[in-house]
PDB file of N, CA and C in Angstrom:
ATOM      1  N   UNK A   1      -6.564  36.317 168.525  1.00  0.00           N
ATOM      2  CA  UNK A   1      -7.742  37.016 168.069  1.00  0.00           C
ATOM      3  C   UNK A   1      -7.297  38.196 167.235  1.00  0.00           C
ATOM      4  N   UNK A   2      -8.241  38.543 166.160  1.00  0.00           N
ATOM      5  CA  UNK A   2      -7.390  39.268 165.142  1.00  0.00           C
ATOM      6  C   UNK A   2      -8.562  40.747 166.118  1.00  0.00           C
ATOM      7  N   UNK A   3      -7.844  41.932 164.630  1.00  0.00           N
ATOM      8  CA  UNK A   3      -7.819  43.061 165.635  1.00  0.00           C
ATOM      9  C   UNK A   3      -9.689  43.270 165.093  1.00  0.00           C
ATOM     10  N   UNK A   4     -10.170  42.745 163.896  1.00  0.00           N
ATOM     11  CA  UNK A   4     -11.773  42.926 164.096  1.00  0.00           C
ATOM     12  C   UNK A   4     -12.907  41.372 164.595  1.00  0.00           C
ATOM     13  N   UNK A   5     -11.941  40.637 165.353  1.00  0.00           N
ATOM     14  CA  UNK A   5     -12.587  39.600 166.187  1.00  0.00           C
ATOM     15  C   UNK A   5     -13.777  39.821 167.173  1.00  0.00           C
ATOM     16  N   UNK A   6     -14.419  38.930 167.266  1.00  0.00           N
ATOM     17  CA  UNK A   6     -15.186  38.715 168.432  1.00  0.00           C
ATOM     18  C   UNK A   6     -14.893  39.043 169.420  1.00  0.00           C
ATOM     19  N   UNK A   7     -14.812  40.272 170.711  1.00  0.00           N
ATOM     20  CA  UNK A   7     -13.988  40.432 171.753  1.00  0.00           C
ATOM     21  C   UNK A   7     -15.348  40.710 172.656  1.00  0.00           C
ATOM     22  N   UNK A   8     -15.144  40.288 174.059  1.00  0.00           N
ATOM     23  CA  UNK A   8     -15.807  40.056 175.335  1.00  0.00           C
ATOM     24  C   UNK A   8     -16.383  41.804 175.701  1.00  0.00           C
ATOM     25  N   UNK A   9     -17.306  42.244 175.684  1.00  0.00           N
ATOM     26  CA  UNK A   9     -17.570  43.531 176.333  1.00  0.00           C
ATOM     27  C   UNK A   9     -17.444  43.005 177.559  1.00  0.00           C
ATOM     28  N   UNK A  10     -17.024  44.513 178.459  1.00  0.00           N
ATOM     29  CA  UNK A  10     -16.842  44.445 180.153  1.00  0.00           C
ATOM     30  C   UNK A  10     -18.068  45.261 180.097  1.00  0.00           C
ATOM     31  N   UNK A  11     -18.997  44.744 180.845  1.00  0.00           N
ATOM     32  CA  UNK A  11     -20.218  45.005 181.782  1.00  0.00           C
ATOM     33  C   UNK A  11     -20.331  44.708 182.947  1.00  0.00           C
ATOM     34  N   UNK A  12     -19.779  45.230 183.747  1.00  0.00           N
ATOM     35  CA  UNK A  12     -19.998  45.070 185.477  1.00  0.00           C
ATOM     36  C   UNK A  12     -21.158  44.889 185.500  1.00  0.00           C
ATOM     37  N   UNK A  13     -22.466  45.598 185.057  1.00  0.00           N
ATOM     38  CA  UNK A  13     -23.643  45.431 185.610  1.00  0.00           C
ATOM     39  C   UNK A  13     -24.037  43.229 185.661  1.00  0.00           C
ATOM     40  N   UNK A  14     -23.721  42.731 184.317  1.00  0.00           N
ATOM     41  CA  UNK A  14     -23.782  41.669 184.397  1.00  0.00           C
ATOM     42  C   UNK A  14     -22.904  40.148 184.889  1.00  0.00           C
ATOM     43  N   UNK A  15     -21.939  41.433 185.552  1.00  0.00           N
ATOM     44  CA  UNK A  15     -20.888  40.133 185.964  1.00  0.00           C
ATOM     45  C   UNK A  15     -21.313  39.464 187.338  1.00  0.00           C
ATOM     46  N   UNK A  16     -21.215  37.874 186.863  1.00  0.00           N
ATOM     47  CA  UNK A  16     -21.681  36.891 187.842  1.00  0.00           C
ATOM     48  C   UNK A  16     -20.412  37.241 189.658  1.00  0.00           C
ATOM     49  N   UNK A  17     -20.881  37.729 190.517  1.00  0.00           N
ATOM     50  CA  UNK A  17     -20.140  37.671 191.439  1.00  0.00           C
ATOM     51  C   UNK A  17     -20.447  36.432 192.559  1.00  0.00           C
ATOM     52  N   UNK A  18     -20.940  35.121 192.176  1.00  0.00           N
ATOM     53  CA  UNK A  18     -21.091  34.541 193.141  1.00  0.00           C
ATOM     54  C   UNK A  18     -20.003  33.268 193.007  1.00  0.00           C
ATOM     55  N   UNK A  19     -19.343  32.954 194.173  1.00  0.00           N
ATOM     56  CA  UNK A  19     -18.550  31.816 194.068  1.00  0.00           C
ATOM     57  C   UNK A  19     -19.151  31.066 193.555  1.00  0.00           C
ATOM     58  N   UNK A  20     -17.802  29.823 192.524  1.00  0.00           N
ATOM     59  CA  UNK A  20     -18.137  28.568 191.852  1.00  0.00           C
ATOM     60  C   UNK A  20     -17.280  27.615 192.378  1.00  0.00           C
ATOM     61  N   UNK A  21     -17.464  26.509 191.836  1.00  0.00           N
ATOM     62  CA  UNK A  21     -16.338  25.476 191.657  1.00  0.00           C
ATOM     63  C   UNK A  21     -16.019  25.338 189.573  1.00  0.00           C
ATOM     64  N   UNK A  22     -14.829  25.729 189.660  1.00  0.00           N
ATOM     65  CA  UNK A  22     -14.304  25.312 188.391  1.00  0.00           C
ATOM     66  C   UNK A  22     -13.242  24.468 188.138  1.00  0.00           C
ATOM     67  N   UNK A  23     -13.524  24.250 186.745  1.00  0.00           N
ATOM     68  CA  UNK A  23     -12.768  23.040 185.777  1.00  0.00           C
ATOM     69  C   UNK A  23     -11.707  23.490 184.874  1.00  0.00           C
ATOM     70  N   UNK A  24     -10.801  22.775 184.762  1.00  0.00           N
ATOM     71  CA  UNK A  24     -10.152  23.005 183.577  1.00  0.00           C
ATOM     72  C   UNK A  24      -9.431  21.773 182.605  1.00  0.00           C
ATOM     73  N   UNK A  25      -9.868  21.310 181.597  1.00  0.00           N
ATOM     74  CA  UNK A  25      -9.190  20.215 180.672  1.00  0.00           C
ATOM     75  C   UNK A  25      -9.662  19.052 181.911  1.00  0.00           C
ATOM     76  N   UNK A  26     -10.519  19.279 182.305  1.00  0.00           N
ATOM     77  CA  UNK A  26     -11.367  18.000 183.048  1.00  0.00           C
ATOM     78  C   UNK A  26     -10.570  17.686 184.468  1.00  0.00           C
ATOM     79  N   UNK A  27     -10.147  18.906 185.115  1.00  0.00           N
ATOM     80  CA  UNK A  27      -9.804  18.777 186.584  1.00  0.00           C
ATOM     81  C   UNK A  27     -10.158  19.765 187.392  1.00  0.00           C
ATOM     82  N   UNK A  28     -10.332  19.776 188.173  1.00  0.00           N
ATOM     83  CA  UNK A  28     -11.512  20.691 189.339  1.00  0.00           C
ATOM     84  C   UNK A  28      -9.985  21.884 189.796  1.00  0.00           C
ATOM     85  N   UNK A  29     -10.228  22.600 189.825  1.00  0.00           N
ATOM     86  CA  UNK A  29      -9.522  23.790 190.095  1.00  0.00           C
ATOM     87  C   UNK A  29      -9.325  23.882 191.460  1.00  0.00           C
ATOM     88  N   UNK A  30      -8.385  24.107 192.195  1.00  0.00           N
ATOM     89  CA  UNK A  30      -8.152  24.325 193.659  1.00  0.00           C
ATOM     90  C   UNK A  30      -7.211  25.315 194.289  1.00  0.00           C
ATOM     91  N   UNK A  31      -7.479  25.512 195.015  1.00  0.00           N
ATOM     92  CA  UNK A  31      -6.419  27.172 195.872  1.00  0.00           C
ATOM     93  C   UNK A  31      -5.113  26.384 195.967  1.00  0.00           C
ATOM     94  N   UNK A  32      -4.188  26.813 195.421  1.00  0.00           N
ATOM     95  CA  UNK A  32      -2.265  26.140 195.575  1.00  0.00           C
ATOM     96  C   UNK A  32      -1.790  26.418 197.130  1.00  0.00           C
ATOM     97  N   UNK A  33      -2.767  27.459 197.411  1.00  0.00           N
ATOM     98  CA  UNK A  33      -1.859  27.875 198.926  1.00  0.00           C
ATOM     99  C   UNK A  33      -2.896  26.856 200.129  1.00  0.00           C
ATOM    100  N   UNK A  34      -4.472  27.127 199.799  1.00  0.00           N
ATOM    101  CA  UNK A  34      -5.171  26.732 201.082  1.00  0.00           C
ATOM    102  C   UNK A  34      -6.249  25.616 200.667  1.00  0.00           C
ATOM    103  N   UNK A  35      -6.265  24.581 199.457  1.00  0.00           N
ATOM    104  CA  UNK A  35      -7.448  24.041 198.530  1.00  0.00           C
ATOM    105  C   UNK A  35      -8.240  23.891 198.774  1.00  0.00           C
ATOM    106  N   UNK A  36      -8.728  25.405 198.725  1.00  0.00           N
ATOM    107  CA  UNK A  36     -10.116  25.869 198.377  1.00  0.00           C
ATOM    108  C   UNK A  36     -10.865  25.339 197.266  1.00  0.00           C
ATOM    109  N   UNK A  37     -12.228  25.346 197.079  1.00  0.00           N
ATOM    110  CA  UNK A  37     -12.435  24.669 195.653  1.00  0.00           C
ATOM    111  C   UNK A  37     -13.416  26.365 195.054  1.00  0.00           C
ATOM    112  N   UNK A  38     -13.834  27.056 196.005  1.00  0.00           N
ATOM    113  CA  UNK A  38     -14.659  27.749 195.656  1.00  0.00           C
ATOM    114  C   UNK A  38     -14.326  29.313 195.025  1.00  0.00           C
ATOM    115  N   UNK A  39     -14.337  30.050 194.227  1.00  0.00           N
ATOM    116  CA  UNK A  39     -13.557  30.672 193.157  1.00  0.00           C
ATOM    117  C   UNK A  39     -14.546  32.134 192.896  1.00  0.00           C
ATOM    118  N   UNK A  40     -14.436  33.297 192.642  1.00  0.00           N
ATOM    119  CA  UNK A  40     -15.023  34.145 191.822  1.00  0.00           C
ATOM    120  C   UNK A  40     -14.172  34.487 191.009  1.00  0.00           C
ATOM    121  N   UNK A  41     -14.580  34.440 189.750  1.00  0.00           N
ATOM    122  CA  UNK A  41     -14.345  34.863 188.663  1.00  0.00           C
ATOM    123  C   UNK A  41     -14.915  36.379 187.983  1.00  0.00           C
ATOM    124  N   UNK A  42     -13.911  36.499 187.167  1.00  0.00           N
ATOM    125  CA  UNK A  42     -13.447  37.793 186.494  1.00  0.00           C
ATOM    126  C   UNK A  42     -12.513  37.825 185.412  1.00  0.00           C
ATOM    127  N   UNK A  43     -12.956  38.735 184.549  1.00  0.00           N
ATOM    128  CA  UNK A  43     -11.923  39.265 182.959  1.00  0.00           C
ATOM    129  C   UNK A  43     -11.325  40.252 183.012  1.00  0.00           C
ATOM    130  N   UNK A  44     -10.321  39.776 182.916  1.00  0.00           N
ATOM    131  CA  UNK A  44      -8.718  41.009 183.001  1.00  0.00           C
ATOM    132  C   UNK A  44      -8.540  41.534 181.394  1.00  0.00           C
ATOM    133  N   UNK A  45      -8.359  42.439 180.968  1.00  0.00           N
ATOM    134  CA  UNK A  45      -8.181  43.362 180.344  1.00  0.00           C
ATOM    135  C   UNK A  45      -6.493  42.846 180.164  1.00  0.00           C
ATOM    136  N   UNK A  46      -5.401  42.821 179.431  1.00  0.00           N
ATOM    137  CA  UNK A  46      -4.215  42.275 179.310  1.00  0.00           C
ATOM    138  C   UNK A  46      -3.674  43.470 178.498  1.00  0.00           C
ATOM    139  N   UNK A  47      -3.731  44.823 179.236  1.00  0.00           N
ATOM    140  CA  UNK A  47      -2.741  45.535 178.149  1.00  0.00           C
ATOM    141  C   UNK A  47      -1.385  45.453 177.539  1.00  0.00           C
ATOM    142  N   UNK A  48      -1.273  46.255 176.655  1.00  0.00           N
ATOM    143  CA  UNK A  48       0.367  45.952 175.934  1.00  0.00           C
ATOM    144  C   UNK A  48       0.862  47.650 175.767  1.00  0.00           C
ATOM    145  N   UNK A  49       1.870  47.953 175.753  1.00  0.00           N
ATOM    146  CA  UNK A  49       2.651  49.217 175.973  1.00  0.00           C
ATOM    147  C   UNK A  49       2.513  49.082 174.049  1.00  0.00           C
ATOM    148  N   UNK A  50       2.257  48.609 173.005  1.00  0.00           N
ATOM    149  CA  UNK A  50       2.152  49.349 171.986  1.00  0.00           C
ATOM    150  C   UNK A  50       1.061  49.455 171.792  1.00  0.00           C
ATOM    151  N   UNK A  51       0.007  48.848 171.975  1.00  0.00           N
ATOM    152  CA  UNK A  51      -1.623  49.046 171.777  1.00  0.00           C
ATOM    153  C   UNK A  51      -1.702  50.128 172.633  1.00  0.00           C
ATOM    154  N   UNK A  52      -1.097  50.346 174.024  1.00  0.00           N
ATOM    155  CA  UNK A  52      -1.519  51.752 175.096  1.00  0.00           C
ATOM    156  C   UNK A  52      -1.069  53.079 173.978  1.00  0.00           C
ATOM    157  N   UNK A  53      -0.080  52.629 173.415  1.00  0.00           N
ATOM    158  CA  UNK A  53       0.635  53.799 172.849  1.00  0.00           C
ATOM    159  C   UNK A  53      -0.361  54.276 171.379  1.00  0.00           C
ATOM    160  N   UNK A  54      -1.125  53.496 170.824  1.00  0.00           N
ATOM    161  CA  UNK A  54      -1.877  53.718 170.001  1.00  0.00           C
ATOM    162  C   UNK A  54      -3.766  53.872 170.111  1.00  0.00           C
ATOM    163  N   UNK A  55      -3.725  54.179 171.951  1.00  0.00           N
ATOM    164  CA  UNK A  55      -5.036  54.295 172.136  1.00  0.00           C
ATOM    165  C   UNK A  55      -5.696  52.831 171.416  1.00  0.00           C
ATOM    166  N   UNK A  56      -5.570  51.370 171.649  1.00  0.00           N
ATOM    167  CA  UNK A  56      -6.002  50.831 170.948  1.00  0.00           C
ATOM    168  C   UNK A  56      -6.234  49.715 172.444  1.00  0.00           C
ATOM    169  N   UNK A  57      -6.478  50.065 173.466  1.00  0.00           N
ATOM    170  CA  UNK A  57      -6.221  48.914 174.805  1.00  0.00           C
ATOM    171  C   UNK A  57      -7.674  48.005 174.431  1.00  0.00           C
ATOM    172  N   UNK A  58      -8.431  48.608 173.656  1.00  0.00           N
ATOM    173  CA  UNK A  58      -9.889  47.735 173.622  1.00  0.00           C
ATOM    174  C   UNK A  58      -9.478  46.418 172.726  1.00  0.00           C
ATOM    175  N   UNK A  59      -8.816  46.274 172.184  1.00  0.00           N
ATOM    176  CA  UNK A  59      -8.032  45.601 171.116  1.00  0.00           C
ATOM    177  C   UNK A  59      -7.329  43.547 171.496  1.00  0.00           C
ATOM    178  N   UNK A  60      -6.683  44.074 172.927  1.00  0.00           N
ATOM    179  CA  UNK A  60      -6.164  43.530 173.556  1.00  0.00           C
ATOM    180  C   UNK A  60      -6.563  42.083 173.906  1.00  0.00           C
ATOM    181  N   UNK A  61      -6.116  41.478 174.111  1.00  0.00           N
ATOM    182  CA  UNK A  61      -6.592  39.846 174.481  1.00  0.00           C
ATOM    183  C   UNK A  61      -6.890  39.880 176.349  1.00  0.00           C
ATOM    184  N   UNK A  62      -8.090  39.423 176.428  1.00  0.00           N
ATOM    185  CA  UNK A  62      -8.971  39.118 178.102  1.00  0.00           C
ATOM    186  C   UNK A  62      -7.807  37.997 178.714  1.00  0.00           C
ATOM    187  N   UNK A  63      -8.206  38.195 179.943  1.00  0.00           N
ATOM    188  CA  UNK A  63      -7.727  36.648 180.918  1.00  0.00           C
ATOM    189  C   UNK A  63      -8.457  36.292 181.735  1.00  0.00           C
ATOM    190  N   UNK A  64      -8.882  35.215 182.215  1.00  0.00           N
ATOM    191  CA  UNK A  64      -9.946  34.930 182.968  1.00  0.00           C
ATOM    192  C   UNK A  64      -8.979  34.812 184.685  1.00  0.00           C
ATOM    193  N   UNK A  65      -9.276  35.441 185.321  1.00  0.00           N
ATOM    194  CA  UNK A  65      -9.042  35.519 186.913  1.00  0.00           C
ATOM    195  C   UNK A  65      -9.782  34.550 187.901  1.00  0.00           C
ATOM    196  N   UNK A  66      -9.271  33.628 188.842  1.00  0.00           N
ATOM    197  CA  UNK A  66     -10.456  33.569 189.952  1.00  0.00           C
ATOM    198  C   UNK A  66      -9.670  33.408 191.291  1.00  0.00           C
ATOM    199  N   UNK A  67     -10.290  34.211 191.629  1.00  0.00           N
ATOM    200  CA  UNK A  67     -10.221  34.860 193.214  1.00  0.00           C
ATOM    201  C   UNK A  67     -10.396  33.946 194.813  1.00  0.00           C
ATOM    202  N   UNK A  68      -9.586  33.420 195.255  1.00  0.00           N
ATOM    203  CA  UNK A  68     -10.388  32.400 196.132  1.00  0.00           C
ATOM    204  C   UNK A  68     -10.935  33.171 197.396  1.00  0.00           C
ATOM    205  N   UNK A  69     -12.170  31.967 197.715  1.00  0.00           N
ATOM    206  CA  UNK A  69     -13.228  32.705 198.760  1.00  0.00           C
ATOM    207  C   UNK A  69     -12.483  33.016 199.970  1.00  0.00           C
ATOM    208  N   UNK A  70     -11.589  31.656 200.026  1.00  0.00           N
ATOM    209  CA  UNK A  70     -10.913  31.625 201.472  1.00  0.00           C
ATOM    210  C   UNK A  70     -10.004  32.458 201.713  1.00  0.00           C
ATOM    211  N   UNK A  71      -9.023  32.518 201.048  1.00  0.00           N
ATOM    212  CA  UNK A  71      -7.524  33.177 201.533  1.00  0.00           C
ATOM    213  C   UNK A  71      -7.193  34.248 200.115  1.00  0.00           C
ATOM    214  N   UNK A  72      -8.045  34.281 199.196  1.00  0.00           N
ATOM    215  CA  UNK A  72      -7.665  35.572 198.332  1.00  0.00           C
ATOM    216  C   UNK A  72      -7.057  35.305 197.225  1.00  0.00           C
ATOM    217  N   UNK A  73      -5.697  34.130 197.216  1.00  0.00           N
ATOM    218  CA  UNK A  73      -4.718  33.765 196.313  1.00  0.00           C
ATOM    219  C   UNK A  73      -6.026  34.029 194.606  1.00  0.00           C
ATOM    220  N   UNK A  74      -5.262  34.781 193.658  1.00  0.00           N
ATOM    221  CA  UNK A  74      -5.907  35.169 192.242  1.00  0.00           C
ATOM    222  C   UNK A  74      -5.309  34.406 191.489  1.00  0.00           C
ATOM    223  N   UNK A  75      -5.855  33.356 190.551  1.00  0.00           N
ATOM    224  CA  UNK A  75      -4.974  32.593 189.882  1.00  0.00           C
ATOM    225  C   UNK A  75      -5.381  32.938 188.308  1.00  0.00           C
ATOM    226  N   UNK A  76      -4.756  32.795 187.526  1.00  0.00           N
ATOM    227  CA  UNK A  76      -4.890  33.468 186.272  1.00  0.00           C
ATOM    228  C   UNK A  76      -4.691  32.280 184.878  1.00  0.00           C
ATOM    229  N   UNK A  77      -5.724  32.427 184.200  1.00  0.00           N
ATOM    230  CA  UNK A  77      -5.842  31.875 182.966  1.00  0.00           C
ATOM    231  C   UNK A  77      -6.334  32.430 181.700  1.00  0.00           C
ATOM    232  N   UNK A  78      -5.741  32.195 180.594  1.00  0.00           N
ATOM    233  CA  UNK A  78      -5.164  32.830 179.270  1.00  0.00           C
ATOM    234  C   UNK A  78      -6.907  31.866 178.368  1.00  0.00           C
ATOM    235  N   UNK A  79      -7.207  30.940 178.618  1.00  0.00           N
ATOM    236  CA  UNK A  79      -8.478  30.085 178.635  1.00  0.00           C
ATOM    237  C   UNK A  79      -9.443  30.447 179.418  1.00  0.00           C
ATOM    238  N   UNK A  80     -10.674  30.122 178.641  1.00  0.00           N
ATOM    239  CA  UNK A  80     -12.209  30.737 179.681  1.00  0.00           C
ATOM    240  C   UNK A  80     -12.247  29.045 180.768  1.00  0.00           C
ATOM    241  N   UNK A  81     -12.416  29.365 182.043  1.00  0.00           N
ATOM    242  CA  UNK A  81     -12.567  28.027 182.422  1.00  0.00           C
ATOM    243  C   UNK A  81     -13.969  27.541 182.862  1.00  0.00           C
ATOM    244  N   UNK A  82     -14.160  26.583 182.482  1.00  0.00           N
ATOM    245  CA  UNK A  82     -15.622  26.055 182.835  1.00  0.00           C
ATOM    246  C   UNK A  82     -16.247  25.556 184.688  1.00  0.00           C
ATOM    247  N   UNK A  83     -17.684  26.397 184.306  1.00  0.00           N
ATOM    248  CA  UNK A  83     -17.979  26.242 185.996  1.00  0.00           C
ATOM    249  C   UNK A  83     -18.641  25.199 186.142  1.00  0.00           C
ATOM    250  N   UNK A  84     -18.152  24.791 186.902  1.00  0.00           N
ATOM    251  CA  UNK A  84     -18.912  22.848 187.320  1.00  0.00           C
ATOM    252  C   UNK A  84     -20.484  23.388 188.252  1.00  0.00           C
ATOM    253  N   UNK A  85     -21.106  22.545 187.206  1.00  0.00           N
ATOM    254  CA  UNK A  85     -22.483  22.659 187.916  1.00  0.00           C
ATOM    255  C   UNK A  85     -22.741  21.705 189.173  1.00  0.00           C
ATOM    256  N   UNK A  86     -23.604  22.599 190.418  1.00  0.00           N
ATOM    257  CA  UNK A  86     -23.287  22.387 191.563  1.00  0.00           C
ATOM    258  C   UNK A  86     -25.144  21.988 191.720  1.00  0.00           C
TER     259      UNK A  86
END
């Protein structure tokens, strides 16, 4: 993403906090430690030590997080992943 791209505003007020089941490249997502299927999701902010250094962290490329319900394990993706409708 270039530096005047389309970039994700962070709005807590509108972030979905309810567990999902998600997908990725057409396979259902699961906990590695306890396979869980059920997930909250969240956008990580991905700073860089030269963008920090230039006051420029808004700049930065997102990661999509999801959190499992059961045991916690946060698994992390560089891709938005799709929530399987339930």
């Amino acid at each position: 993403m270039g530096l005047f791209g389309k970039k994700q505003i962070f709005d807590s007020t509108k972030e979905d906090t309810a567990p999902h089941v998600f997908r990725m490249e057409g396979k259902t997502i699961s906990c590695s430690h306890c396979g869980n299927l059920h997930f909250v999701q969240k956008a990580i902010l991905l700073n860089t030590t030269g963008m920090t250094f230039f006051s420029l962290d808004w700049a930065n490329r997102t990661a999509a997080t999801l959190s499992c319900t059961q045991c916690g394990q946060i698994l992390w993706f560089l891709q938005q992943p799709e929530v399987v409708a339930e």
